[in-house]
Protein backbone atom coordinates (compact mmCIF):
# COMPACT_ATOMS: atom_id res chain seq x y z
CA UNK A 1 -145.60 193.39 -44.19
CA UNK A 2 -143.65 196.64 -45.58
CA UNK A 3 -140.89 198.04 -44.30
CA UNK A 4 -142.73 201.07 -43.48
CA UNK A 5 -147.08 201.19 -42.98
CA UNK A 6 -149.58 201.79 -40.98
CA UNK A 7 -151.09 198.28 -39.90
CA UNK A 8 -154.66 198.19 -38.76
CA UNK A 9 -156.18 195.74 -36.38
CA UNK A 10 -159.68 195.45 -35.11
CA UNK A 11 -160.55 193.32 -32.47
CA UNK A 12 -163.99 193.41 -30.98
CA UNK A 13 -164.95 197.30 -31.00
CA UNK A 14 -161.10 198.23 -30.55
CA UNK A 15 -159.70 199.47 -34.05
CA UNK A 16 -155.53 199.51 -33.20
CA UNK A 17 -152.81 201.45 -35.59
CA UNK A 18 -149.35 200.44 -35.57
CA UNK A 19 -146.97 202.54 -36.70
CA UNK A 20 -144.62 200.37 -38.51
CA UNK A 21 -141.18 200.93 -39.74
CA UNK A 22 -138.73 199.38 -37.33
CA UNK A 23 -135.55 200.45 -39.64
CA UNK A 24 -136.39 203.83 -38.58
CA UNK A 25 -137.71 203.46 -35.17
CA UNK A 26 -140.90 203.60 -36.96
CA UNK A 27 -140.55 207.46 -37.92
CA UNK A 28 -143.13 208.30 -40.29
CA UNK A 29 -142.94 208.39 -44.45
CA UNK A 30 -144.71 210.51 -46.18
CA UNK A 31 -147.04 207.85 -47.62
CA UNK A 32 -147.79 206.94 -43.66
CA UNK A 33 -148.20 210.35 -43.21
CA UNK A 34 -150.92 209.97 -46.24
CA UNK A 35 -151.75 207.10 -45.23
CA UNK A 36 -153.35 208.01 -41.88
CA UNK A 37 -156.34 210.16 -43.19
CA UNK A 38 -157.79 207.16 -45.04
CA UNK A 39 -157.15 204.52 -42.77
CA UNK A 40 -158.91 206.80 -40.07
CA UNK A 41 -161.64 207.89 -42.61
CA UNK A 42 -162.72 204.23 -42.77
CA UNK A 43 -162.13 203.44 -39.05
CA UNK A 44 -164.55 206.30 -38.38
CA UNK A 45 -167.49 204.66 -40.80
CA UNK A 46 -167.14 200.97 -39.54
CA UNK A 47 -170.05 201.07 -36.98
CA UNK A 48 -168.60 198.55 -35.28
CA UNK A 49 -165.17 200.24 -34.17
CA UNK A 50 -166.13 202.31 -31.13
CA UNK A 51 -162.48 203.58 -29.77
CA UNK A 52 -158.80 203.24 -31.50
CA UNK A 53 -155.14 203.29 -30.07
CA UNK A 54 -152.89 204.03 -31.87
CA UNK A 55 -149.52 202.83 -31.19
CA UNK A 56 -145.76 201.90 -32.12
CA UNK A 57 -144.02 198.42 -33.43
CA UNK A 58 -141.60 196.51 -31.35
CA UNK A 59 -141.35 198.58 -28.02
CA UNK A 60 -141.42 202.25 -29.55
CA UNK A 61 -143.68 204.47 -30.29
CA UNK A 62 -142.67 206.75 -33.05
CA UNK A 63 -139.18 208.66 -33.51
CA UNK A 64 -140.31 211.82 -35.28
CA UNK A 65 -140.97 212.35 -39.38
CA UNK A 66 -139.05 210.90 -41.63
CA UNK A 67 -137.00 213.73 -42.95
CA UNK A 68 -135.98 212.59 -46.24
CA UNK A 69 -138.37 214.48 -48.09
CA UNK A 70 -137.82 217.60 -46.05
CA UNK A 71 -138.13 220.13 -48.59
CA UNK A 72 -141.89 219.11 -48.75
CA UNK A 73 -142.72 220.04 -45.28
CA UNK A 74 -141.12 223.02 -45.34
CA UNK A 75 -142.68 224.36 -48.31
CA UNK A 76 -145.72 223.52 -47.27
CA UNK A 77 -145.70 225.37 -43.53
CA UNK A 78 -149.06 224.29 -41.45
CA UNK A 79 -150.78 222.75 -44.73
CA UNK A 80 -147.91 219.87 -44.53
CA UNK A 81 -148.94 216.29 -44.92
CA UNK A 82 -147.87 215.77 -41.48
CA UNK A 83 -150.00 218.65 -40.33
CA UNK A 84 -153.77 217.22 -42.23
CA UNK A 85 -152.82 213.63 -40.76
CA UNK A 86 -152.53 215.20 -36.94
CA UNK A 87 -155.64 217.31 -37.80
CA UNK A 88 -157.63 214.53 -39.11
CA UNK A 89 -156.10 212.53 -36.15
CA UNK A 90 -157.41 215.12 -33.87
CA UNK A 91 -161.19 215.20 -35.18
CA UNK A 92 -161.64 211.62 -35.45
CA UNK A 93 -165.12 211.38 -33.81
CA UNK A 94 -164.32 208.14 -31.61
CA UNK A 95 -162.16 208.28 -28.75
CA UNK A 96 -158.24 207.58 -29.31
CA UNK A 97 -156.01 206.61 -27.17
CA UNK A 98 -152.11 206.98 -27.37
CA UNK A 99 -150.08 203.78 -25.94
CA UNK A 100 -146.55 204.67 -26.03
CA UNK A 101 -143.46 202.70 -25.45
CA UNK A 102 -139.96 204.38 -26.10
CA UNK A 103 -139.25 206.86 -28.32
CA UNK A 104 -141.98 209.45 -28.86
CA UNK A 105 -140.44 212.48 -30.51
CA UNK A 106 -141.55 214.95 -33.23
CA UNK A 107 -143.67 213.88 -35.39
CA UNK A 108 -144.75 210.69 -32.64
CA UNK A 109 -145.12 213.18 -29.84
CA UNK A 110 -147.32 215.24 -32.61
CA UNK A 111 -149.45 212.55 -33.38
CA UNK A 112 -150.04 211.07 -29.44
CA UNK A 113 -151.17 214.91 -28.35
CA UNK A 114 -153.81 214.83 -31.28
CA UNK A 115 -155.19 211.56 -28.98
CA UNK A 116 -157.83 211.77 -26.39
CA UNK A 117 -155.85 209.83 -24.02
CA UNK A 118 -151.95 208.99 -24.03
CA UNK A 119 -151.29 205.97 -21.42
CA UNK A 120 -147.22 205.45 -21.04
CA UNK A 121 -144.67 202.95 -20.62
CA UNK A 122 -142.11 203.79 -17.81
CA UNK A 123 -139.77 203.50 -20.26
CA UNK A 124 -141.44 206.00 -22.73
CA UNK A 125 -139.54 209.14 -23.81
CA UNK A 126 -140.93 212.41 -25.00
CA UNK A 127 -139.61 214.96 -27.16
CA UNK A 128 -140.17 218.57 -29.39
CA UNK A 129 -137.23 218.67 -31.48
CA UNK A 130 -137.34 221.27 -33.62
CA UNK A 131 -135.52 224.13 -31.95
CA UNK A 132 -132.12 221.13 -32.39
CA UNK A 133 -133.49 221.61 -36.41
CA UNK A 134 -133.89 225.10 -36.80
CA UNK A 135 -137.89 224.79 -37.71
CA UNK A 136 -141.00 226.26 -36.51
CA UNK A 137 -143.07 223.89 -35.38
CA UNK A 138 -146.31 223.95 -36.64
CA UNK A 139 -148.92 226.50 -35.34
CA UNK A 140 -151.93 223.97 -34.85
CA UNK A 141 -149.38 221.32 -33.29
CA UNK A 142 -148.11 223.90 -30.84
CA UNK A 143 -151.36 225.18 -29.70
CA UNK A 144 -152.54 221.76 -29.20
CA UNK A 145 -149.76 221.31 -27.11
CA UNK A 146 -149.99 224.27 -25.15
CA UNK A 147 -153.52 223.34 -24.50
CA UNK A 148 -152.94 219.86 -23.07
CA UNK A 149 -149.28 221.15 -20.81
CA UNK A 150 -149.69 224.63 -20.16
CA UNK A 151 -147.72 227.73 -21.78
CA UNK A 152 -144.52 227.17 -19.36
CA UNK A 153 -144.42 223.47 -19.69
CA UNK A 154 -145.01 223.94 -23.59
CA UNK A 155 -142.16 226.63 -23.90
CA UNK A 156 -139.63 224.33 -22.11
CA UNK A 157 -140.28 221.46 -24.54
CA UNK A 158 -140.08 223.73 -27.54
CA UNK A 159 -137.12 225.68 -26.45
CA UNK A 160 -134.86 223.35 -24.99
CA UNK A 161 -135.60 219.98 -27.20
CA UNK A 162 -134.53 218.14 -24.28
CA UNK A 163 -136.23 214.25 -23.61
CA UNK A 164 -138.81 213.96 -21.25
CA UNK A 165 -138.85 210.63 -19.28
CA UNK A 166 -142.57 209.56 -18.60
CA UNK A 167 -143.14 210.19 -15.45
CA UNK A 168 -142.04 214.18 -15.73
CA UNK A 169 -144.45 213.52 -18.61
CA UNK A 170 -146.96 212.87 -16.13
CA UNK A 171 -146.64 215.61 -13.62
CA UNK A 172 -146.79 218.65 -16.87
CA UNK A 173 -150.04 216.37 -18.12
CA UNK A 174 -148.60 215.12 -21.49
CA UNK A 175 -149.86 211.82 -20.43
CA UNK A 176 -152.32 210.20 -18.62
CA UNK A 177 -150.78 207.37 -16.74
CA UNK A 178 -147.46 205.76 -16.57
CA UNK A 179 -147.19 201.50 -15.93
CA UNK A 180 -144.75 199.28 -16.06
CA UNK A 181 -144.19 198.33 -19.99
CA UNK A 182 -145.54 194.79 -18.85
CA UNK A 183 -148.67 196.76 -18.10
CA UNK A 184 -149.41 198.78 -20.69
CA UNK A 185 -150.97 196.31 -23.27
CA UNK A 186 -153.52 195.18 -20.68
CA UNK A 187 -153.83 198.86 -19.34
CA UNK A 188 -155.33 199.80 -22.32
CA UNK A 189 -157.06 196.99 -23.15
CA UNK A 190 -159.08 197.56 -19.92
CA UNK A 191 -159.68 201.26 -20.50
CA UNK A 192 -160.72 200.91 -23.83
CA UNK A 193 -163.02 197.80 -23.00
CA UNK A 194 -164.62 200.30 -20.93
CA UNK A 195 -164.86 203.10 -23.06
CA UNK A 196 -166.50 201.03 -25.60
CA UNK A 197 -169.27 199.82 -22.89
CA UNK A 198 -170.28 203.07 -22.19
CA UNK A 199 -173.08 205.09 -23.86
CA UNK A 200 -172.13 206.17 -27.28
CA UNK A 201 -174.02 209.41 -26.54
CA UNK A 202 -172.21 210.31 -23.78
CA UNK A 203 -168.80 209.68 -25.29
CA UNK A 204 -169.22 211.33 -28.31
CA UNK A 205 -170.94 214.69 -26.90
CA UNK A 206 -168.39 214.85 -24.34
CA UNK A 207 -165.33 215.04 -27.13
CA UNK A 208 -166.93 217.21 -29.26
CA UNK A 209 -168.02 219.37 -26.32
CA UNK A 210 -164.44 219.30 -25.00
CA UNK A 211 -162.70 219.77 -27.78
CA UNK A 212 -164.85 222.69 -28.35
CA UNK A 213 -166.11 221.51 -32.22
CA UNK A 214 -169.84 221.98 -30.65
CA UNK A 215 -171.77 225.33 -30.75
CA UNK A 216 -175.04 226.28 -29.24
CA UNK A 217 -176.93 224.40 -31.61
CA UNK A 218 -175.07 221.63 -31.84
CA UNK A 219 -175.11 221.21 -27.61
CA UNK A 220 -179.04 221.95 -28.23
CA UNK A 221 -179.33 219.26 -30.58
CA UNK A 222 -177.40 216.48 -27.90
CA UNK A 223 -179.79 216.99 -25.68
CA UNK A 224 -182.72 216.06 -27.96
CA UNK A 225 -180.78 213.01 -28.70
CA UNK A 226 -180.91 212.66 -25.32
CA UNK A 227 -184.36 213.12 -24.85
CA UNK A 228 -185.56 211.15 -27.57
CA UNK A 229 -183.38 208.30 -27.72
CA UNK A 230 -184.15 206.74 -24.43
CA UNK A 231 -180.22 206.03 -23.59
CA UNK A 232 -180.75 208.01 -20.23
CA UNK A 233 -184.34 206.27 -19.17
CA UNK A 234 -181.78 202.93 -19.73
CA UNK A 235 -179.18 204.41 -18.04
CA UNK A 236 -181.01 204.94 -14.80
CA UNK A 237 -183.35 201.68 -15.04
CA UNK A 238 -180.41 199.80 -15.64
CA UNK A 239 -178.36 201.33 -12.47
CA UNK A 240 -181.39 200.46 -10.46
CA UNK A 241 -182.13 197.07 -11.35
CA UNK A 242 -178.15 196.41 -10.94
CA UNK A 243 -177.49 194.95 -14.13
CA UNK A 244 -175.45 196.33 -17.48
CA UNK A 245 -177.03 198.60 -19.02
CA UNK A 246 -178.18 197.80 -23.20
CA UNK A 247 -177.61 201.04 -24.56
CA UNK A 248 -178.64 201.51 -28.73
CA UNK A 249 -178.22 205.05 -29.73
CA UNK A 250 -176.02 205.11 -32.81
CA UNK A 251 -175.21 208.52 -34.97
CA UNK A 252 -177.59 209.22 -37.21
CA UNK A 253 -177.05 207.27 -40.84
CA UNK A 254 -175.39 204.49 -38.79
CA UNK A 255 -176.07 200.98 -37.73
């Protein structure tokens, strides 16, 4: 293994990303940053991957960008490799779900807000550094996270650059659920085992829906798929015969 990758595991329908470069409490390179896009691009066509986590290497989750190459990121403002990677992060079209232990600051804290779902270690920590930097933090990275906290709760991170223990993390809604770190693997190995049972329908209207990617015609069209693909007419058959339901509607082009 290098010092610093992204290493991809799949087991069952569970794709899993670990961010890998314990010299640097796994910040992220630019070639991870690179990196990401492709490894999610083929993630998203493997039919059989139906959710990811994403997560950090030897208890912590990610301790910002690796600014070495510094000069790149600024020069490149919101286009930034760091910025495409959180984007592409962001529109992956199968639900993701953030497991953090430790450190998740900058660039980590950018990258579990483009998740779905961000499930924390008690002993995760949270943090917006670039105010301690003198940068600007990227316009689609603050929005996002002004969407998931609140204005208030967004300004406070941004301003003061202070560490955010997990369960204040909790009550502002930057994550999900806090556990005890002897929790957290099989946490999200139950949610995920039951995100991946669920209708495929369902799960992927419902994030493009909420993520607002999904315009009248596009809602229009999810309901023909509902209509003609039988997954509700299972659904209910299923619930009332009391057994698991076999649902088989894939996106279109897929197997």
């Amino acid at each position: 293994m290098a010092d610093a990758e992204l290493v991809v595991q799949v087991t069952g329908p569970v794709a899993t990303v670990v961010i890998h470069n314990p010299g640097r409490r796994n910040a992220m390179t630019p070639a991870m940053w690179r990196q990401l896009p492709v490894l999610l691009d083929d993630l998203e066509a493997d039919p059989a991957v139906r959710a990811l986590v994403l997560t950090g290497a030897d208890g912590t989750f990610c301790a910002g960008a690796d600014l070495g190459d510094l000069d790149e990121l600024l020069a490149a403002g919101d286009a930034s490799i760091a910025v495409l990677a959180e984007e592409r992060l962001a529109a992956f079209a199968k639900p993701t779900v953030a497991a953090v232990r430790g450190a998740c600051v900058g660039g980590g804290c950018q990258l579990a807000v483009a998740c779905d779902l961000r499930i924390a270690a008690a002993d995760a920590r949270f943090g917006v550094p670039p105010a301690r930097l003198g940068l600007v933090y990227p316009t689609p990275t603050t929005r996002r996270l002004a969407g998931l906290v609140g204005p208030s709760a967004a300004k406070h991170l941004l301003f003061t650059a202070e560490l955010v223990e997990a369960e204040r993390a909790l009550r502002i809604g930057l994550v999900d659920e806090v556990l005890p770190v002897d929790r957290l693997t099989g946490r999200v190995d139950e949610l995920t085992a039951a995100i991946a049972d669920r209708s495929r329908l369902t799960v992927t209207a419902a994030k493009e829906i909420v993520d607002g990617r999904a315009d009248a015609d596009r809602i229009a069209w999810w309901h023909r798929q509902v209509l003609d693909s039988g997954e509700a007419r299972e659904g209910v058959a299923a619930f009332a015969e009391r057994r698991p339901p076999r649902f088989g509607w894939t996106p279109p082009g897929r197997t």
